[in-house]
PDB file of N, CA and C in Angstrom:
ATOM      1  N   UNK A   1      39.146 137.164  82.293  1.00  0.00           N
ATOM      2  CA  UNK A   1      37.803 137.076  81.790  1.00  0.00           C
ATOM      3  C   UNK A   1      37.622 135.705  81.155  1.00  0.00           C
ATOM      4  N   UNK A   2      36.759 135.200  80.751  1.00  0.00           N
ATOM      5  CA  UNK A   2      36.419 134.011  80.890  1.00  0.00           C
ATOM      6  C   UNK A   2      35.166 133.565  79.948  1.00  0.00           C
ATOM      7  N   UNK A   3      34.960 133.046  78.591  1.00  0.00           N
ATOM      8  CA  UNK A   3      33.809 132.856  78.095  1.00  0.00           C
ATOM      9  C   UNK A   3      33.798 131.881  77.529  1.00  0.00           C
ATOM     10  N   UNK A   4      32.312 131.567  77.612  1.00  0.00           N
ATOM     11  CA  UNK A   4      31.664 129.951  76.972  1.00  0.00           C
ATOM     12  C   UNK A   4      31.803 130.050  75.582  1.00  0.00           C
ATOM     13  N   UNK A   5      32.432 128.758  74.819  1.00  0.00           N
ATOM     14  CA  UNK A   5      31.854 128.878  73.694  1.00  0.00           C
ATOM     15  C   UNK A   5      30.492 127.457  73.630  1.00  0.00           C
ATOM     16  N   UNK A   6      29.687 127.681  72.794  1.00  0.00           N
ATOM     17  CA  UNK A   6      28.690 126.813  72.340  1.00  0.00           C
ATOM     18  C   UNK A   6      29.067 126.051  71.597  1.00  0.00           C
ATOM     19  N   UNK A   7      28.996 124.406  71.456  1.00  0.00           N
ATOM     20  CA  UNK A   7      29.566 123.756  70.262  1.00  0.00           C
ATOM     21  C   UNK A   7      27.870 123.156  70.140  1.00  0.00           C
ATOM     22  N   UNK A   8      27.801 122.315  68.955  1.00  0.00           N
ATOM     23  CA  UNK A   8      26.910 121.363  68.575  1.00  0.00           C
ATOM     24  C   UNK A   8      27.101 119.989  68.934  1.00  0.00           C
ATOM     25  N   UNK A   9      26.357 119.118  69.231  1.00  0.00           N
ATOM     26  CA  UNK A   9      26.876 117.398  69.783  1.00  0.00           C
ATOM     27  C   UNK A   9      27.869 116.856  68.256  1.00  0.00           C
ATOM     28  N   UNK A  10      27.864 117.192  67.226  1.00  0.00           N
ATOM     29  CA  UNK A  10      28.546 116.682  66.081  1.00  0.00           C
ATOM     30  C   UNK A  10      30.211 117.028  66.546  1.00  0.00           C
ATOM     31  N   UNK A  11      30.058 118.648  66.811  1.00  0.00           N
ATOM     32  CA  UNK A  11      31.541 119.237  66.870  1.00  0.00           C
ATOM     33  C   UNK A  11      32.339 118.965  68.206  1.00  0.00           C
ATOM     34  N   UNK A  12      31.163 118.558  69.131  1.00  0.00           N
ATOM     35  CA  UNK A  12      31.724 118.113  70.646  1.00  0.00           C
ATOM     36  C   UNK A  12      32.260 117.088  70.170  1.00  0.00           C
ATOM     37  N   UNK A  13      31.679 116.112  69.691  1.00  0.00           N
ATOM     38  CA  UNK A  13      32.174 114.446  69.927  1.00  0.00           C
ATOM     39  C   UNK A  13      34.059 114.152  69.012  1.00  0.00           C
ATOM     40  N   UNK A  14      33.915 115.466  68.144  1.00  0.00           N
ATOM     41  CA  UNK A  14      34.683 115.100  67.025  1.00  0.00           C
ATOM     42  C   UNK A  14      36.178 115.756  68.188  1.00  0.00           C
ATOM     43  N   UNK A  15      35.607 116.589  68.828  1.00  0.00           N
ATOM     44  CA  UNK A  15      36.757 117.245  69.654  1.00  0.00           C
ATOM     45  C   UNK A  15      37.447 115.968  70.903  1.00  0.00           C
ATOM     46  N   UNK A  16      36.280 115.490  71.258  1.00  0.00           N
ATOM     47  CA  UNK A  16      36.351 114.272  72.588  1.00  0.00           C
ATOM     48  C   UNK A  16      37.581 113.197  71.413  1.00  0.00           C
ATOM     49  N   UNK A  17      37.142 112.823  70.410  1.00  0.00           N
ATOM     50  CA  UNK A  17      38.090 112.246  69.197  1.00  0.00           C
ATOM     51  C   UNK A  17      39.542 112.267  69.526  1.00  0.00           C
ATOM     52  N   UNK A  18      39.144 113.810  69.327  1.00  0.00           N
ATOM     53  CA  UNK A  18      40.324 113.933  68.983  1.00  0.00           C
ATOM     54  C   UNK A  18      41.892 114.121  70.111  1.00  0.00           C
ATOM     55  N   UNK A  19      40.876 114.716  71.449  1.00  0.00           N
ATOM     56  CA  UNK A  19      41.451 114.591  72.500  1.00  0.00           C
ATOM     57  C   UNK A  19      42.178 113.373  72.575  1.00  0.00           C
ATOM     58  N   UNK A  20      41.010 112.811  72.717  1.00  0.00           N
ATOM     59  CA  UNK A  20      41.525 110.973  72.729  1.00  0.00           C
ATOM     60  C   UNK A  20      42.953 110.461  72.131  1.00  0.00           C
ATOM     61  N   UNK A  21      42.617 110.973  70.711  1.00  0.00           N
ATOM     62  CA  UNK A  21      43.213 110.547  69.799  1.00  0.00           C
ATOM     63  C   UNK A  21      45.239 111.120  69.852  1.00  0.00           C
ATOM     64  N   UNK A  22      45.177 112.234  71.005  1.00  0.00           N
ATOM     65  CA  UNK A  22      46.627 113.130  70.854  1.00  0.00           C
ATOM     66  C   UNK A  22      47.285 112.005  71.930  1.00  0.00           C
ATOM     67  N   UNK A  23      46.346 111.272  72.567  1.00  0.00           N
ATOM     68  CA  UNK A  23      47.334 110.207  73.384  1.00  0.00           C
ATOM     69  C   UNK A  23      47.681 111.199  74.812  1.00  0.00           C
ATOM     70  N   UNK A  24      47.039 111.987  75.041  1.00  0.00           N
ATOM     71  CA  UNK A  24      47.829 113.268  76.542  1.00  0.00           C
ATOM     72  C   UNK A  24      47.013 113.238  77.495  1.00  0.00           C
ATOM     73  N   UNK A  25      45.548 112.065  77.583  1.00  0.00           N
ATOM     74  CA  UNK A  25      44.697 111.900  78.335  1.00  0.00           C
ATOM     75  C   UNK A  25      44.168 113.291  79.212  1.00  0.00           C
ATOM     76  N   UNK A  26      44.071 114.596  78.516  1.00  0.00           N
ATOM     77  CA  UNK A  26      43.264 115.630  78.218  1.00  0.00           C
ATOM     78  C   UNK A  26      42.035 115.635  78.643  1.00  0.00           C
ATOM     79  N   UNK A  27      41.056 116.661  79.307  1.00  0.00           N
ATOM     80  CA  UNK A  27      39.645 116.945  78.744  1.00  0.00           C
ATOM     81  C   UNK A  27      40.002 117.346  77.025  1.00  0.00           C
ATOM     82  N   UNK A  28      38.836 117.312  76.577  1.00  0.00           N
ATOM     83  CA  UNK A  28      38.178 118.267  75.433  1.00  0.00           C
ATOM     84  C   UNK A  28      38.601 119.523  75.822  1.00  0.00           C
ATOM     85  N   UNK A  29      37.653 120.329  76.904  1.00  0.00           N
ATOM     86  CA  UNK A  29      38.316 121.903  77.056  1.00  0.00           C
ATOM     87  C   UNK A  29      39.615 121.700  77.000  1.00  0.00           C
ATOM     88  N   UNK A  30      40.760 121.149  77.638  1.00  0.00           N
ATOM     89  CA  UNK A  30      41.937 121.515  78.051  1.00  0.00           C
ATOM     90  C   UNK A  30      42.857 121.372  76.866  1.00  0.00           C
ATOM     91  N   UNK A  31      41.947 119.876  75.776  1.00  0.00           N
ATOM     92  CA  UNK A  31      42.698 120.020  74.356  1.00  0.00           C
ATOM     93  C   UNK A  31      42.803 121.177  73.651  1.00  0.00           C
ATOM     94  N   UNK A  32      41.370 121.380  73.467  1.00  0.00           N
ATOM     95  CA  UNK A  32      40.812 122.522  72.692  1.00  0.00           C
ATOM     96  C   UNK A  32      41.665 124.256  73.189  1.00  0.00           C
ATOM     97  N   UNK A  33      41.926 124.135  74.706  1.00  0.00           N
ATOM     98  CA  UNK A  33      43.044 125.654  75.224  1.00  0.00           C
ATOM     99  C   UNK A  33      44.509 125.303  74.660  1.00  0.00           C
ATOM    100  N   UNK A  34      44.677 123.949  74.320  1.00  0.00           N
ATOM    101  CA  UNK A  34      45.955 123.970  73.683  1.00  0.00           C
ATOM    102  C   UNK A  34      46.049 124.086  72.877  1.00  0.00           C
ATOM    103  N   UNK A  35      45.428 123.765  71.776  1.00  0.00           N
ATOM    104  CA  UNK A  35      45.085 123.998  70.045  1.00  0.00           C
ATOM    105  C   UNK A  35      45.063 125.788  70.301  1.00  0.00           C
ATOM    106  N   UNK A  36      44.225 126.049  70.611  1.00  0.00           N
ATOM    107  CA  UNK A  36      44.035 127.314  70.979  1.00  0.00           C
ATOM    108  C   UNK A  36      45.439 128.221  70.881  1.00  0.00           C
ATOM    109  N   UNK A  37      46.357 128.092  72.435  1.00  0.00           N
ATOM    110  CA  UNK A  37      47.806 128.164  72.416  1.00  0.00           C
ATOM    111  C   UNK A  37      48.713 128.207  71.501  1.00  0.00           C
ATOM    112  N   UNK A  38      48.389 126.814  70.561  1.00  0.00           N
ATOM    113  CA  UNK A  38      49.356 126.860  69.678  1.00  0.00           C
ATOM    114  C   UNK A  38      49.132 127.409  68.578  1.00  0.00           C
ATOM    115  N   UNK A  39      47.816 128.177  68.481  1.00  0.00           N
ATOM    116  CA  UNK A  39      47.945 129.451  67.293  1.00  0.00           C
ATOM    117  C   UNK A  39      48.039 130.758  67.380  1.00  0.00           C
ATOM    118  N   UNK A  40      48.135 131.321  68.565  1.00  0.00           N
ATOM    119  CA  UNK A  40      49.371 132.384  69.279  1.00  0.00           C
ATOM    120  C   UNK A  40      50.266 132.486  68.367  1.00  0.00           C
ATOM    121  N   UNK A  41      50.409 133.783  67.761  1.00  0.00           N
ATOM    122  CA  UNK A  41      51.839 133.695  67.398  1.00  0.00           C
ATOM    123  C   UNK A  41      52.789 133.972  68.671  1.00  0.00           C
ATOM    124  N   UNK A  42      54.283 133.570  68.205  1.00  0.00           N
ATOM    125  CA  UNK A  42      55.337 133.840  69.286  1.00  0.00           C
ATOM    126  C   UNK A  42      55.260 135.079  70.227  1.00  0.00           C
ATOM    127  N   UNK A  43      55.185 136.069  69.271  1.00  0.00           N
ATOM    128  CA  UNK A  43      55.175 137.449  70.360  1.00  0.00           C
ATOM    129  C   UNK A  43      53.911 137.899  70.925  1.00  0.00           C
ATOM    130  N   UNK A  44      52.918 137.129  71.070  1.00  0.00           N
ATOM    131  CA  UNK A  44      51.750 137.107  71.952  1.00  0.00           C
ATOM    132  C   UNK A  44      51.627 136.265  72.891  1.00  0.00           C
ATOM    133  N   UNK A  45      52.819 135.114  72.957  1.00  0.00           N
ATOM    134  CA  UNK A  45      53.134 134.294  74.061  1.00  0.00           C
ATOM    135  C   UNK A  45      54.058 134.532  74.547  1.00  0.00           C
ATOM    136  N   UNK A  46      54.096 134.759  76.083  1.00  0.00           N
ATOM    137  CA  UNK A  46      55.193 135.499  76.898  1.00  0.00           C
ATOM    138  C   UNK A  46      55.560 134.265  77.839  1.00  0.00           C
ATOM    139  N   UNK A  47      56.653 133.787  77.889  1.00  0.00           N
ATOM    140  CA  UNK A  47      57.033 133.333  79.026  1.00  0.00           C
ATOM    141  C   UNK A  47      58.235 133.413  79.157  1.00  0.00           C
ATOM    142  N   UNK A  48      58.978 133.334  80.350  1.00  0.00           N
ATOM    143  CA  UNK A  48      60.686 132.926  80.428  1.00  0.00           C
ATOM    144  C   UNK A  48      61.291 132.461  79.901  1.00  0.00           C
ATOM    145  N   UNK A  49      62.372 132.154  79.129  1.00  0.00           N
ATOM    146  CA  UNK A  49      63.142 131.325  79.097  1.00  0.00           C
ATOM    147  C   UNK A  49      64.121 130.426  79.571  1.00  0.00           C
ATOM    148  N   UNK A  50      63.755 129.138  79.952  1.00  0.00           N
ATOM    149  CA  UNK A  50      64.865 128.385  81.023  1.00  0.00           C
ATOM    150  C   UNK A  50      65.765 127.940  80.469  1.00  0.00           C
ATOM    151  N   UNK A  51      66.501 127.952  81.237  1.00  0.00           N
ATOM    152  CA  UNK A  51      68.120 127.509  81.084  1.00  0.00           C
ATOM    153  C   UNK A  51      68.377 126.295  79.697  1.00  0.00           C
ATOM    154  N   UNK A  52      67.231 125.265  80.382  1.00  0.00           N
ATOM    155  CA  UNK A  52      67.151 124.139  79.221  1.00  0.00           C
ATOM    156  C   UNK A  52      66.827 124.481  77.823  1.00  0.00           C
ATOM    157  N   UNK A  53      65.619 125.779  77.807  1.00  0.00           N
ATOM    158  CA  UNK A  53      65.176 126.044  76.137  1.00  0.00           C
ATOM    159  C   UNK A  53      66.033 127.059  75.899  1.00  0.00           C
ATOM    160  N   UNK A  54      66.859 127.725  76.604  1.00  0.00           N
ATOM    161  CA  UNK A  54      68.322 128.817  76.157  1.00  0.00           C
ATOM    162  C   UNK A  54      69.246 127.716  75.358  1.00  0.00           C
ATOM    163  N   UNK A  55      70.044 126.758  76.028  1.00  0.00           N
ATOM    164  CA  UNK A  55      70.544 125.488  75.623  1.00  0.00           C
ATOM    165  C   UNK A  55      70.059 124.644  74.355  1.00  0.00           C
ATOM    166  N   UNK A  56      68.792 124.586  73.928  1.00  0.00           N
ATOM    167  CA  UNK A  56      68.906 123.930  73.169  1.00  0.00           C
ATOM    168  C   UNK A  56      69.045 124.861  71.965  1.00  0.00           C
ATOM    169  N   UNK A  57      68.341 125.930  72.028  1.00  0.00           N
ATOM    170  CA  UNK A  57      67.948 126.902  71.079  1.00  0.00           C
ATOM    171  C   UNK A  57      69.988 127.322  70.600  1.00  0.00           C
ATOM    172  N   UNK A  58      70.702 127.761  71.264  1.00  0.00           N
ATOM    173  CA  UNK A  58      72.096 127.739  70.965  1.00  0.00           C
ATOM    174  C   UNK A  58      72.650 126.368  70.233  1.00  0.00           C
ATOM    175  N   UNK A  59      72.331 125.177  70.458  1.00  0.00           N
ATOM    176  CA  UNK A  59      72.527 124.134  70.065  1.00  0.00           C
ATOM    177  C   UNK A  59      72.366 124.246  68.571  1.00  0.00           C
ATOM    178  N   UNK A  60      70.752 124.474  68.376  1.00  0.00           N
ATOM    179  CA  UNK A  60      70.384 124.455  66.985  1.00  0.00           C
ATOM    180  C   UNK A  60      70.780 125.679  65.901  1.00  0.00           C
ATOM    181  N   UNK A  61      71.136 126.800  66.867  1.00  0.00           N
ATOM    182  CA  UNK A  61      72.020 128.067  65.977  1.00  0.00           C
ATOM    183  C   UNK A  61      73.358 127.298  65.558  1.00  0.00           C
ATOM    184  N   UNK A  62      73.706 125.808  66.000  1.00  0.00           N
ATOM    185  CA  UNK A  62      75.437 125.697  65.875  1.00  0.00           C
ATOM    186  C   UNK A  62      75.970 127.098  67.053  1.00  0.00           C
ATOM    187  N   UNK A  63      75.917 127.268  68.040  1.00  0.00           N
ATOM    188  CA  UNK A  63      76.690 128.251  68.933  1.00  0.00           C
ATOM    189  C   UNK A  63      77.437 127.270  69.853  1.00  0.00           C
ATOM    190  N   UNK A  64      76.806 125.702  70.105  1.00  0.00           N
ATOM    191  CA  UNK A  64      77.298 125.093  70.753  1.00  0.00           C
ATOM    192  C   UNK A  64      77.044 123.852  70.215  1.00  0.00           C
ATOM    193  N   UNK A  65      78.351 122.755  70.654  1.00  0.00           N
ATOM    194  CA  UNK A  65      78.445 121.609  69.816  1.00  0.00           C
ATOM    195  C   UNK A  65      77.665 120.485  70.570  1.00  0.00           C
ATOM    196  N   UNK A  66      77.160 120.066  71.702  1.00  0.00           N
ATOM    197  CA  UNK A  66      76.823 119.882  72.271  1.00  0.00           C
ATOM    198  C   UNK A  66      75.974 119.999  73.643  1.00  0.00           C
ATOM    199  N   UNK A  67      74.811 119.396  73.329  1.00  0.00           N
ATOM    200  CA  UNK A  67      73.819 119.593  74.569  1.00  0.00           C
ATOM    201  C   UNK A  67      74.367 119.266  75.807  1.00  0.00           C
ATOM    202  N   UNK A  68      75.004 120.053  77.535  1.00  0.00           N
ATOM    203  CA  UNK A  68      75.627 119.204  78.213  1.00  0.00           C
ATOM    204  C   UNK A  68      74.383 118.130  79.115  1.00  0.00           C
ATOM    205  N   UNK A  69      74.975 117.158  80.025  1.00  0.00           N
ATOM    206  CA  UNK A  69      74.190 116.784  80.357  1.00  0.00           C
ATOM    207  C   UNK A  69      74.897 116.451  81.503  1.00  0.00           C
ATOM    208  N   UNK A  70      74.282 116.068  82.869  1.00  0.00           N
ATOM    209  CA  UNK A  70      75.345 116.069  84.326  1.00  0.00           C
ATOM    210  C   UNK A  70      75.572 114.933  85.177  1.00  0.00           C
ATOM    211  N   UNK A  71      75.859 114.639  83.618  1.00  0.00           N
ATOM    212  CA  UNK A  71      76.456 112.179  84.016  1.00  0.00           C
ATOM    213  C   UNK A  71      77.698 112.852  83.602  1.00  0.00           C
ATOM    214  N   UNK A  72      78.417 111.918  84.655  1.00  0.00           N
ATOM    215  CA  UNK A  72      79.897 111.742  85.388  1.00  0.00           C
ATOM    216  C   UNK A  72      80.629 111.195  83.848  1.00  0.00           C
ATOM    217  N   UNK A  73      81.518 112.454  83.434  1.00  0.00           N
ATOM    218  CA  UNK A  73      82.551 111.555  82.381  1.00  0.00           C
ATOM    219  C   UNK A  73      82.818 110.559  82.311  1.00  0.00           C
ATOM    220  N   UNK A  74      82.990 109.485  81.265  1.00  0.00           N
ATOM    221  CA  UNK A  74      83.652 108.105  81.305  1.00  0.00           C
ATOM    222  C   UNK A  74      85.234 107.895  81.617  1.00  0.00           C
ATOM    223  N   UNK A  75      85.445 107.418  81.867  1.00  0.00           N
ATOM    224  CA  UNK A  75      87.247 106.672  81.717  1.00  0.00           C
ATOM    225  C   UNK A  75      87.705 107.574  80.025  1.00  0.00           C
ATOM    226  N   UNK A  76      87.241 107.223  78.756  1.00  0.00           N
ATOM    227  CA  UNK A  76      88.033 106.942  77.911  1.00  0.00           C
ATOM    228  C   UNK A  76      87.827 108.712  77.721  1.00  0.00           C
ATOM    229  N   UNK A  77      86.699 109.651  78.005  1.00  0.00           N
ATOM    230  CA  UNK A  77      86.445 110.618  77.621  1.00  0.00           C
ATOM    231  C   UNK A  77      87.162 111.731  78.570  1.00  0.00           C
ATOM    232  N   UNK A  78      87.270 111.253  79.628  1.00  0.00           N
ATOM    233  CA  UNK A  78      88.134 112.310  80.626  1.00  0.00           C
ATOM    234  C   UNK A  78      89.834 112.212  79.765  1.00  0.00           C
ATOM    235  N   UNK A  79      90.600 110.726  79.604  1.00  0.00           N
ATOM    236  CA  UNK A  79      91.234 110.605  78.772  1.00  0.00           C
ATOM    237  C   UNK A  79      91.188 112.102  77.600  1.00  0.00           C
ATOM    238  N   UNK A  80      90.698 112.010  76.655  1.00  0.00           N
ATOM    239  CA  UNK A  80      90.849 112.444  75.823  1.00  0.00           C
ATOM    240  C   UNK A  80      90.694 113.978  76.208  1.00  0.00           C
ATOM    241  N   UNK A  81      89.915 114.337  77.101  1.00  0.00           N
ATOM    242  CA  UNK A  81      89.837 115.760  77.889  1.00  0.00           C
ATOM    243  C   UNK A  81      91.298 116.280  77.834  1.00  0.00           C
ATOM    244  N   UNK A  82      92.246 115.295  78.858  1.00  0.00           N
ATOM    245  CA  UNK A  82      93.211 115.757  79.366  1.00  0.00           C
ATOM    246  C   UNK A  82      94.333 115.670  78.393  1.00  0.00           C
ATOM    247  N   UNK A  83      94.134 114.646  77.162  1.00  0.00           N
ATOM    248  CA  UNK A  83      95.226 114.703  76.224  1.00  0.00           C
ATOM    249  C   UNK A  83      95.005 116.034  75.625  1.00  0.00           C
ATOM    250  N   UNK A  84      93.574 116.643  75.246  1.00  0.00           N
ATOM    251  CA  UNK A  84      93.607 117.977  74.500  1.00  0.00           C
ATOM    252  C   UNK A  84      94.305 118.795  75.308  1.00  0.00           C
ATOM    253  N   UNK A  85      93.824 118.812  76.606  1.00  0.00           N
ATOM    254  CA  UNK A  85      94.331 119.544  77.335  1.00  0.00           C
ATOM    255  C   UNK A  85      96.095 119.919  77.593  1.00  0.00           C
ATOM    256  N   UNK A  86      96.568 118.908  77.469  1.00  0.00           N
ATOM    257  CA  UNK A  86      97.820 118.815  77.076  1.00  0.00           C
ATOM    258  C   UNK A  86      98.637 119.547  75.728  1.00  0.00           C
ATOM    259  N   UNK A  87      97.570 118.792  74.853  1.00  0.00           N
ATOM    260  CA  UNK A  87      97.882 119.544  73.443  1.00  0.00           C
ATOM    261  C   UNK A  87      97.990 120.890  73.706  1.00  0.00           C
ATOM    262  N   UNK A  88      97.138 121.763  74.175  1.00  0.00           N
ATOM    263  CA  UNK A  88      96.967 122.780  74.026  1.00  0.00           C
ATOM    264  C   UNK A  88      97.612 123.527  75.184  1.00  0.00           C
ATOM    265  N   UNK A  89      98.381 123.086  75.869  1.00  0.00           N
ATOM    266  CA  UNK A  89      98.455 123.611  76.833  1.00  0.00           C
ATOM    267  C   UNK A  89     100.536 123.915  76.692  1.00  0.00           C
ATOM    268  N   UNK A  90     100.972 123.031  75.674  1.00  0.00           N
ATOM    269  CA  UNK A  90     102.175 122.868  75.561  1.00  0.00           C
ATOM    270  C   UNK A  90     102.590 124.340  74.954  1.00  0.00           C
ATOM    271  N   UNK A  91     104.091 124.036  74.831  1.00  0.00           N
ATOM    272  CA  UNK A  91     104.872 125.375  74.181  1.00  0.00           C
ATOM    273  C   UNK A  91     105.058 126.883  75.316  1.00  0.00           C
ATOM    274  N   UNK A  92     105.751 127.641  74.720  1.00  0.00           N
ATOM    275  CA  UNK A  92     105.733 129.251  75.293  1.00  0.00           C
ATOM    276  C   UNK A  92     104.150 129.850  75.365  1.00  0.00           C
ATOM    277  N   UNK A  93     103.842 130.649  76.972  1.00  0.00           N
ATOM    278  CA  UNK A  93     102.945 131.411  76.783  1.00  0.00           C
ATOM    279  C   UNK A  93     103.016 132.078  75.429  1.00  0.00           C
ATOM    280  N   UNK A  94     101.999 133.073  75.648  1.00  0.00           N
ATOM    281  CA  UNK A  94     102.341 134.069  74.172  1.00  0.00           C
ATOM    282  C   UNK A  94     102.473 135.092  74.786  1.00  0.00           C
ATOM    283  N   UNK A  95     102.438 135.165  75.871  1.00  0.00           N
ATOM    284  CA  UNK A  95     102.878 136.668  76.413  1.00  0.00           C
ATOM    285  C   UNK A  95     104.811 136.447  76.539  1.00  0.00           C
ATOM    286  N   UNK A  96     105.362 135.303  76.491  1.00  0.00           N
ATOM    287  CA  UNK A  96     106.786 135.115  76.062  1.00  0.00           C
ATOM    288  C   UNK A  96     107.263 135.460  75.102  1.00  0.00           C
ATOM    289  N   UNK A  97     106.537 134.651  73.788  1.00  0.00           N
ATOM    290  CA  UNK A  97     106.799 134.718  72.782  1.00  0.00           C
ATOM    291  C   UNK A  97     106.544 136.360  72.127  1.00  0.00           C
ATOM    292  N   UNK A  98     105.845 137.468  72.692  1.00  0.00           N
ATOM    293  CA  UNK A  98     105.369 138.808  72.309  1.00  0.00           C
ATOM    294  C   UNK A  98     106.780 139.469  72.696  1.00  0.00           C
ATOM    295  N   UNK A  99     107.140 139.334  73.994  1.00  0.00           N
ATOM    296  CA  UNK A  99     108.341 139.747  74.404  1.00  0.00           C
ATOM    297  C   UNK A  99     109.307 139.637  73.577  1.00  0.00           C
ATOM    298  N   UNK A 100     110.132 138.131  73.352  1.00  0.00           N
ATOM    299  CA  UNK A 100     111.216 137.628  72.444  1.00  0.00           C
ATOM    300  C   UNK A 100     110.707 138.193  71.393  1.00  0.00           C
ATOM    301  N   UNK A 101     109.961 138.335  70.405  1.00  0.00           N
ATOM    302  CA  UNK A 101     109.397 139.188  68.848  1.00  0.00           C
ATOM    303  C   UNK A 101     109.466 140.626  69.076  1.00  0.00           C
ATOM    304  N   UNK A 102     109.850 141.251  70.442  1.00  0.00           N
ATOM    305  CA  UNK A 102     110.338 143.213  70.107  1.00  0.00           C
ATOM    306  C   UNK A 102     111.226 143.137  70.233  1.00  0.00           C
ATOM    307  N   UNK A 103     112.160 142.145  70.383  1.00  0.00           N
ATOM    308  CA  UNK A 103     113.317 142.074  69.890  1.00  0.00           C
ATOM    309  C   UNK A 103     114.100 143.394  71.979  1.00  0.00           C
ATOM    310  N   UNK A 104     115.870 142.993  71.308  1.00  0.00           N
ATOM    311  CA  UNK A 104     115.902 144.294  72.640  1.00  0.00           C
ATOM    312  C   UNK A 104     115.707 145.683  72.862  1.00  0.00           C
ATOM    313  N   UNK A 105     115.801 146.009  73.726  1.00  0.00           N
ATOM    314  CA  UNK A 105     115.492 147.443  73.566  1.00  0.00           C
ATOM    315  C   UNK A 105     116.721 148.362  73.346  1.00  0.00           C
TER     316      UNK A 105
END
């Protein structure tokens, strides 16, 4: 459904302003449906969530330390990949070490 609103030439021009003024080279109507939009609260605006606003939104909980992004590791950072990797990778499984700790049977 679909309805007109009526403005006055004072409240038009101040809207054309302001369009102008957001820098998004906008109509007036199309400013004015976004202003609009953005006083929706959240749970009256429905849309998907993509992958990218899942990602950042975890980012800003701290769930993840970093935003990824899908440029080719550097030299010094693959480096340091594979030294952790190392680190962590050294010593007895722990499924060894569980064994040797029941002692014999």
């Amino acid at each position: 459904m679909a309805y007109q609103i009526s403005l006055n030439d004072q409240d038009y021009e101040i809207l054309v302003a302001e369009a102008a003024r957001s820098g998004s080279g906008k109509q007036p109507e199309e400013f004015l449906h976004d202003i609009i939009q953005r006083l929706q609260s959240p749970s009256q605006v429905r849309h998907p969530t993509t992958l990218r606003e899942l990602v950042e939104k975890q980012y800003r909980e701290g769930k993840i330390s970093h935003i990824p992004t899908r440029e080719a590791l550097t030299e010094e950072e693959r480096e340091a990949l594979e030294q952790s990797a190392q680190w962590f990778a050294g010593g007895k499984p722990l499924s060894e070490m569980i064994i040797e700790d029941r002692g014999p049977y």
